[in-house]
C-alpha atoms as a PDB file:
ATOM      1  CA  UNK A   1     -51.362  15.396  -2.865  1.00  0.00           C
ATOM      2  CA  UNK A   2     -48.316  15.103  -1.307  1.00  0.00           C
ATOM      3  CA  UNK A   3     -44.835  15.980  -2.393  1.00  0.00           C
ATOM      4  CA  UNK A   4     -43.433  12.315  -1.367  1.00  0.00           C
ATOM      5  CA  UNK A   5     -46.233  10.258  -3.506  1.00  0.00           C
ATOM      6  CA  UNK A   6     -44.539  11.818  -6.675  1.00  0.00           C
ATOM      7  CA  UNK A   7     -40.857  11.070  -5.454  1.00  0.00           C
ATOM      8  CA  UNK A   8     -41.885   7.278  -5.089  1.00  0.00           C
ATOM      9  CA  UNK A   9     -44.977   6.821  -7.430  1.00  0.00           C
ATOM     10  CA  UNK A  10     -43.086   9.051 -10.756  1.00  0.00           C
ATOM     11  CA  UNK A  11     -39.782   6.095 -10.818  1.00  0.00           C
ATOM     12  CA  UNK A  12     -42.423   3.282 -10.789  1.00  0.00           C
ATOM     13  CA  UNK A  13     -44.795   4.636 -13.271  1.00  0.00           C
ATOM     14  CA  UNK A  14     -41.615   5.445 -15.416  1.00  0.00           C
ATOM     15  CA  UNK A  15     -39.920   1.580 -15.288  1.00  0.00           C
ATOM     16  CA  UNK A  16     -43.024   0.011 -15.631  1.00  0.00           C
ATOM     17  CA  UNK A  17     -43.318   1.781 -18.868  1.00  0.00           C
ATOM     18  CA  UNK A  18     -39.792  -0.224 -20.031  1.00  0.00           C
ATOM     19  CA  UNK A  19     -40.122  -0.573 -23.744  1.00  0.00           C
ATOM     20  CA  UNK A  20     -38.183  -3.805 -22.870  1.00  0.00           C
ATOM     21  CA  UNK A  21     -36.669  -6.147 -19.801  1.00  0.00           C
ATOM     22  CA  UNK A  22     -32.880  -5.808 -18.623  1.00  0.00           C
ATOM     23  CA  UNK A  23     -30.563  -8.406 -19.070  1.00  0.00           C
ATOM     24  CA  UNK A  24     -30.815 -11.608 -17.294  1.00  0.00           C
ATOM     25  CA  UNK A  25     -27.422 -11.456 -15.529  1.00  0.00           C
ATOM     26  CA  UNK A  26     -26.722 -15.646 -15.043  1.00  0.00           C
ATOM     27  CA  UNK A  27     -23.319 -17.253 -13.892  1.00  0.00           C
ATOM     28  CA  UNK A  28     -22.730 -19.966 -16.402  1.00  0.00           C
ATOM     29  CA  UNK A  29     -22.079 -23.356 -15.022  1.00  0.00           C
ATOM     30  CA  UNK A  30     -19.857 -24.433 -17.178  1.00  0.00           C
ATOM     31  CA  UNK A  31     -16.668 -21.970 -16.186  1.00  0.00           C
ATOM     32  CA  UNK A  32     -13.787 -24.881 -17.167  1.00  0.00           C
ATOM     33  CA  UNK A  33     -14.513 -24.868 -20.620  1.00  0.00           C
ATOM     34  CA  UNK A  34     -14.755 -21.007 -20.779  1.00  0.00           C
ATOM     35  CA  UNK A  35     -12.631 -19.389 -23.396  1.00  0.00           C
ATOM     36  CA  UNK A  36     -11.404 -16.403 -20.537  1.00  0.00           C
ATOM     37  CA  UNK A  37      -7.716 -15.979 -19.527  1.00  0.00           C
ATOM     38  CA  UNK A  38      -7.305 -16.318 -15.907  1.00  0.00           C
ATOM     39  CA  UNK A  39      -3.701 -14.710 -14.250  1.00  0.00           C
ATOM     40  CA  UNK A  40      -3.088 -17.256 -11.054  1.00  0.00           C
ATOM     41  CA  UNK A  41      -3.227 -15.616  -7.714  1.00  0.00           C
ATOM     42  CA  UNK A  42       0.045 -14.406  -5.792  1.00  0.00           C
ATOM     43  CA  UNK A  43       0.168 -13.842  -1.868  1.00  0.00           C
ATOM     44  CA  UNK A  44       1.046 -10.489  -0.989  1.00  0.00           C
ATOM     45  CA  UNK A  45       1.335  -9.932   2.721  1.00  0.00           C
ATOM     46  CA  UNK A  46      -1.105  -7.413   3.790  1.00  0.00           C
ATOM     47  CA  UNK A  47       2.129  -5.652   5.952  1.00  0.00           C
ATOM     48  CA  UNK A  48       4.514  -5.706   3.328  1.00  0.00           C
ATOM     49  CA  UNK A  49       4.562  -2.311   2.634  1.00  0.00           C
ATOM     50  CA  UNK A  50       4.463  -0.803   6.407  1.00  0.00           C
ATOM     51  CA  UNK A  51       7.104   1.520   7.468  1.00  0.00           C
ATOM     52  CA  UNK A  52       7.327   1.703  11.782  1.00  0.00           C
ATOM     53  CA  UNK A  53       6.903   5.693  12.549  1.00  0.00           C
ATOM     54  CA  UNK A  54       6.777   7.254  16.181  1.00  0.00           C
ATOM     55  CA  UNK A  55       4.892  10.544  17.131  1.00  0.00           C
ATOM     56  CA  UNK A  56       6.795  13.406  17.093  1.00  0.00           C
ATOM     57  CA  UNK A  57       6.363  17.256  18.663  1.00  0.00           C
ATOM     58  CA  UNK A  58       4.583  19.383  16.649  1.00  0.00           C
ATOM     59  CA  UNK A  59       6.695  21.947  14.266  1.00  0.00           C
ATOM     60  CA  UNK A  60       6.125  25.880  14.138  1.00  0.00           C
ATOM     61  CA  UNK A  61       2.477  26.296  11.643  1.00  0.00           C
ATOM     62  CA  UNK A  62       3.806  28.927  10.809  1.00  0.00           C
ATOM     63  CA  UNK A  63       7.128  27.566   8.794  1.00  0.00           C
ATOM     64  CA  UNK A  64       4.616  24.493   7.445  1.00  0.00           C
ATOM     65  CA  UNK A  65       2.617  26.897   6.393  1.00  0.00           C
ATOM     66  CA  UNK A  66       5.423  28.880   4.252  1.00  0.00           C
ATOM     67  CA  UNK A  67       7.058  26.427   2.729  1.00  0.00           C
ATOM     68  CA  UNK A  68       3.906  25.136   1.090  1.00  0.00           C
ATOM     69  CA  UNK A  69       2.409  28.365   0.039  1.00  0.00           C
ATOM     70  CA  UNK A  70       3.218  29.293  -3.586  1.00  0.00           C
ATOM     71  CA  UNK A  71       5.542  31.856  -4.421  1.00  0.00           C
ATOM     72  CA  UNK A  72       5.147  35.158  -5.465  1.00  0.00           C
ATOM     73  CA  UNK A  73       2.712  38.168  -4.132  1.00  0.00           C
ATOM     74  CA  UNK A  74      -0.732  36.659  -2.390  1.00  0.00           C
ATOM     75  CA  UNK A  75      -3.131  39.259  -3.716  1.00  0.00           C
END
């Protein structure tokens, strides 16, 4: 046999062997008279936070690279 029929036959053997059924996951129709505390919605603007910046030349990789190695003796 092949390989593959285990990958896909091993998961179905194994969850139709379920001691029990999930969940049922159902949205209750009746969400006005739900106990749950609800914070009302505020707009944010989705550009309030943006900051303009230009290119710029690169800088030496060398100096970048320095100042974020950590200090003290490599080896």
């Amino acid at each position: 046999m092949k390989p593959l029929f285990f990958v896909v036959a091993l998961p179905l053997f194994a969850g139709g062997c379920a001691a029990t059924l999930p969940p049922d996951v159902i949205a209750s129709g009746d969400l006005a008279a739900s106990q749950a505390e609800v914070r009302p919605l505020r707009y944010t603007s989705p550009v309030s936070g943006y900051t303009h910046r230009v290119p710029v030349d690169p800088k030496p990789w060398r100096n970048q690279n320095d100042a974020q190695s950590p200090e003290g003796d490599a080896s």
